[in-house]
C-alpha atoms as a PDB file:
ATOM      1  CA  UNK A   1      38.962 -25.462  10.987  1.00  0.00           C
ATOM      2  CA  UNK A   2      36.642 -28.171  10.946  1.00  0.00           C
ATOM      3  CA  UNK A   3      35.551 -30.238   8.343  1.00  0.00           C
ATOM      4  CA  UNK A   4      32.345 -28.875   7.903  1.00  0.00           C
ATOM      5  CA  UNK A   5      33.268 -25.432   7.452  1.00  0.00           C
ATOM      6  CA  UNK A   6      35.511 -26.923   4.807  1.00  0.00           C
ATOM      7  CA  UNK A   7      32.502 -28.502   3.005  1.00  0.00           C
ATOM      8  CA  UNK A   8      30.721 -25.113   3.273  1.00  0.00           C
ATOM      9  CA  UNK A   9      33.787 -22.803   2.246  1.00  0.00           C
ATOM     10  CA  UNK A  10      34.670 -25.189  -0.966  1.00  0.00           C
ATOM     11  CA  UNK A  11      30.795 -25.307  -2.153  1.00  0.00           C
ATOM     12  CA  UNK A  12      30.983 -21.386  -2.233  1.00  0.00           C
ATOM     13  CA  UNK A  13      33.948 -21.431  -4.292  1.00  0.00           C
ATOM     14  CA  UNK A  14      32.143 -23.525  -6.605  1.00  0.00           C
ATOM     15  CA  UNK A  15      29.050 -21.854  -6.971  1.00  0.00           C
ATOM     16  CA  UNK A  16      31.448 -18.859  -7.547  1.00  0.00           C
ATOM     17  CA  UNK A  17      33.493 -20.658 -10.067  1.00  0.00           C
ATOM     18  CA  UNK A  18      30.591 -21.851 -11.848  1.00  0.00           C
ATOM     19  CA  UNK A  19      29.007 -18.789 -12.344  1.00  0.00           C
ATOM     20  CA  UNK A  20      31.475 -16.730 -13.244  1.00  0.00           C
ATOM     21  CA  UNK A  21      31.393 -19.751 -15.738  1.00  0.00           C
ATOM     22  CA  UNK A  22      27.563 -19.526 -16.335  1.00  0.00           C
ATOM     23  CA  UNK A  23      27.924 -15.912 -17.273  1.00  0.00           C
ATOM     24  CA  UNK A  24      31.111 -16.373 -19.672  1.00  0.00           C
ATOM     25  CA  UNK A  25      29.770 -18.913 -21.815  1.00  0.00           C
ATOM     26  CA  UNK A  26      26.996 -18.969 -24.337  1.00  0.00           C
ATOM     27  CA  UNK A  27      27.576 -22.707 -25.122  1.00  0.00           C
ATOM     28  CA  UNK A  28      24.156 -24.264 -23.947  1.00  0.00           C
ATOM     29  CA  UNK A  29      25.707 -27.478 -22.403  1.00  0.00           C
ATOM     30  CA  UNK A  30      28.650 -25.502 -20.951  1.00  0.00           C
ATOM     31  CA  UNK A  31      25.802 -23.607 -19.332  1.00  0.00           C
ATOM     32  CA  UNK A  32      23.923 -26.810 -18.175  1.00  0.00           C
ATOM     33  CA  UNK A  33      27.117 -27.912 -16.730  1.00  0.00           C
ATOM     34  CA  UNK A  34      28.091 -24.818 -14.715  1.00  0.00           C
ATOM     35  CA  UNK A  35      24.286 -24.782 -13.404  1.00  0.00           C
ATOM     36  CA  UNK A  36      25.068 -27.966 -12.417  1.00  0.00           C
ATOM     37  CA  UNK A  37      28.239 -27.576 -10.705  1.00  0.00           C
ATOM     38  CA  UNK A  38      26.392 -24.582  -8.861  1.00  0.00           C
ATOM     39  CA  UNK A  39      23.234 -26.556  -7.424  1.00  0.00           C
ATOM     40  CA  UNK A  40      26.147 -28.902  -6.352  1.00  0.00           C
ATOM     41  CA  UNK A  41      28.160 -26.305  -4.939  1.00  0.00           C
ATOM     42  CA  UNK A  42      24.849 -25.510  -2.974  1.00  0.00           C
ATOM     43  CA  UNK A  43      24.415 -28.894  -1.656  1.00  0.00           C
ATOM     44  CA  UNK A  44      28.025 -28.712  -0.471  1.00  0.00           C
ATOM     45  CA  UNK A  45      27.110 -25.590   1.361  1.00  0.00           C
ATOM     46  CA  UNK A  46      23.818 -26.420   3.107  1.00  0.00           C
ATOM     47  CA  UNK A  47      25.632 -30.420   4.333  1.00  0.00           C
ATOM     48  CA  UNK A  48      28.655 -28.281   5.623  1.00  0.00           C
ATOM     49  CA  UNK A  49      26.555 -26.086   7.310  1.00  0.00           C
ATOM     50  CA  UNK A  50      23.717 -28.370   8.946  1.00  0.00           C
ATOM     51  CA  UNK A  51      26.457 -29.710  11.115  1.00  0.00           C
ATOM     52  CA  UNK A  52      26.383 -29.791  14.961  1.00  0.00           C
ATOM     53  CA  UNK A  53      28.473 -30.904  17.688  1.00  0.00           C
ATOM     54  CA  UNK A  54      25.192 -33.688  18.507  1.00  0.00           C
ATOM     55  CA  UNK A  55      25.548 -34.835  15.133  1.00  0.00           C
ATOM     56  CA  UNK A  56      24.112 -33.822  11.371  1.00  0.00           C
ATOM     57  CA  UNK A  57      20.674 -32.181  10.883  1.00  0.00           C
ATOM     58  CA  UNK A  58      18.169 -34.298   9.065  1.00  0.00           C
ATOM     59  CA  UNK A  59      16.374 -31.366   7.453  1.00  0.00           C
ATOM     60  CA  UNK A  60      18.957 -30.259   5.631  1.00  0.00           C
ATOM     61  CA  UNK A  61      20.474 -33.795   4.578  1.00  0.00           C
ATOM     62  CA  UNK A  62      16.609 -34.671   3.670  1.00  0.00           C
ATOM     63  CA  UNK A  63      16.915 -31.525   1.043  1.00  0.00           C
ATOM     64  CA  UNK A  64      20.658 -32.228  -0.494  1.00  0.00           C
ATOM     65  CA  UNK A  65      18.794 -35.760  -1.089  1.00  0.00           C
ATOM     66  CA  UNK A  66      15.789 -33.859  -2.750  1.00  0.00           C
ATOM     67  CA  UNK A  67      17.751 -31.354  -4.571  1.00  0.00           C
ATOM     68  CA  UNK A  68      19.681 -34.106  -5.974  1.00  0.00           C
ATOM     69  CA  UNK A  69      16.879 -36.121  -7.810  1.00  0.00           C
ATOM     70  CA  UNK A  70      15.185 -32.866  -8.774  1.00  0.00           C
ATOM     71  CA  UNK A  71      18.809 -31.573 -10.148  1.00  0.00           C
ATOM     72  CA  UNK A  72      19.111 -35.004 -12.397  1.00  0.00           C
ATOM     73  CA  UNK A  73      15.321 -34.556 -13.576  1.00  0.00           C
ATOM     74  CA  UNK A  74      15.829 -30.935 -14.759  1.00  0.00           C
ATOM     75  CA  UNK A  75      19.255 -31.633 -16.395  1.00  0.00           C
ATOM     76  CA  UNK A  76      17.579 -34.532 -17.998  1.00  0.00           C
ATOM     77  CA  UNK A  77      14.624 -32.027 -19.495  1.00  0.00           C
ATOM     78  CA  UNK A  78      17.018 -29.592 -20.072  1.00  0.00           C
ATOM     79  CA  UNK A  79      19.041 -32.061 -22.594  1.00  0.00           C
ATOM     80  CA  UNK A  80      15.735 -32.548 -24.143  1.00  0.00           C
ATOM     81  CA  UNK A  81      14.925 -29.214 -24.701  1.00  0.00           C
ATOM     82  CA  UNK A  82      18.552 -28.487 -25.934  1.00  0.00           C
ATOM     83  CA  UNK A  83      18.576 -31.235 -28.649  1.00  0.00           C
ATOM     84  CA  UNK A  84      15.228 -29.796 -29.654  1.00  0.00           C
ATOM     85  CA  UNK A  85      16.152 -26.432 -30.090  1.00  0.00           C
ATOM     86  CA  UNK A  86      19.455 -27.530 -31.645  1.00  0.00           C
ATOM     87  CA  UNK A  87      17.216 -29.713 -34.160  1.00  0.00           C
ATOM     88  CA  UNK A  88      15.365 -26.640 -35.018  1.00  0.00           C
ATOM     89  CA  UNK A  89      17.638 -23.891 -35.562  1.00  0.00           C
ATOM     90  CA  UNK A  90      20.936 -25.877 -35.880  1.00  0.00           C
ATOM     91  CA  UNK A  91      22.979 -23.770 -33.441  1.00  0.00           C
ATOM     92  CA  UNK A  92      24.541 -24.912 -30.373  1.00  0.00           C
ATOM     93  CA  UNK A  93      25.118 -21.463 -28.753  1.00  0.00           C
ATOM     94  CA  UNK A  94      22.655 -18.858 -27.506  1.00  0.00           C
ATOM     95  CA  UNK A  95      21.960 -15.727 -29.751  1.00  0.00           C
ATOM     96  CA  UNK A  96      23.229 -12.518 -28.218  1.00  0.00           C
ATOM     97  CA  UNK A  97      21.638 -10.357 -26.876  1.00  0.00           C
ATOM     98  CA  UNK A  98      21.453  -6.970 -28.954  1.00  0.00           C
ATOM     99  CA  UNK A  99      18.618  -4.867 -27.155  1.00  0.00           C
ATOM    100  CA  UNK A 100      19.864  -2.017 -24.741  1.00  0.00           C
END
């Protein structure tokens, strides 16, 4: 096996992982941090995958590199909005959901 189809086959057991993780928790930061582990099981995926025998694609290297600052923005505004919420209602875990 070559190392890219390692890359590729451990960034689909994280994404796995991390949502089985996602959905098990109700924890908002737990959540934020399996999402995260997820996008970067993703990136994993796409670098193991854009490889050739002439070398790495650019295109999909260009949007690991994209991902990755728009990953860090959104976990940033995500904090935000957690520590507001949590400010508000003084609850660090998501209500459950009672409707059928």
């Amino acid at each position: 096996m070559s190392p890219a189809l390692w890359y590729a086959l451990v960034g689909a057991l994280l994404v796995a992982v991390a949502f089985a993780a996602f959905a098990a928790h109700t924890h908002v930061v737990r959540r934020l941090l399996a999402f995260n582990v997820m996008g970067t099981g993703s990136f994993l995926i796409l670098v193991g995958l854009a490889q050739h025998e002439r070398g790495p694609d650019p295109v999909p290297q260009a949007l690991v590199l994209t991902g990755i600052v728009v990953a860090v923005a959104s976990t940033a505004l995500a904090l935000v909005v957690f520590r507001r919420w949590f400010a508000a209602t003084g609850r660090v875990a998501l209500p459950e959901d009672d409707t059928p």
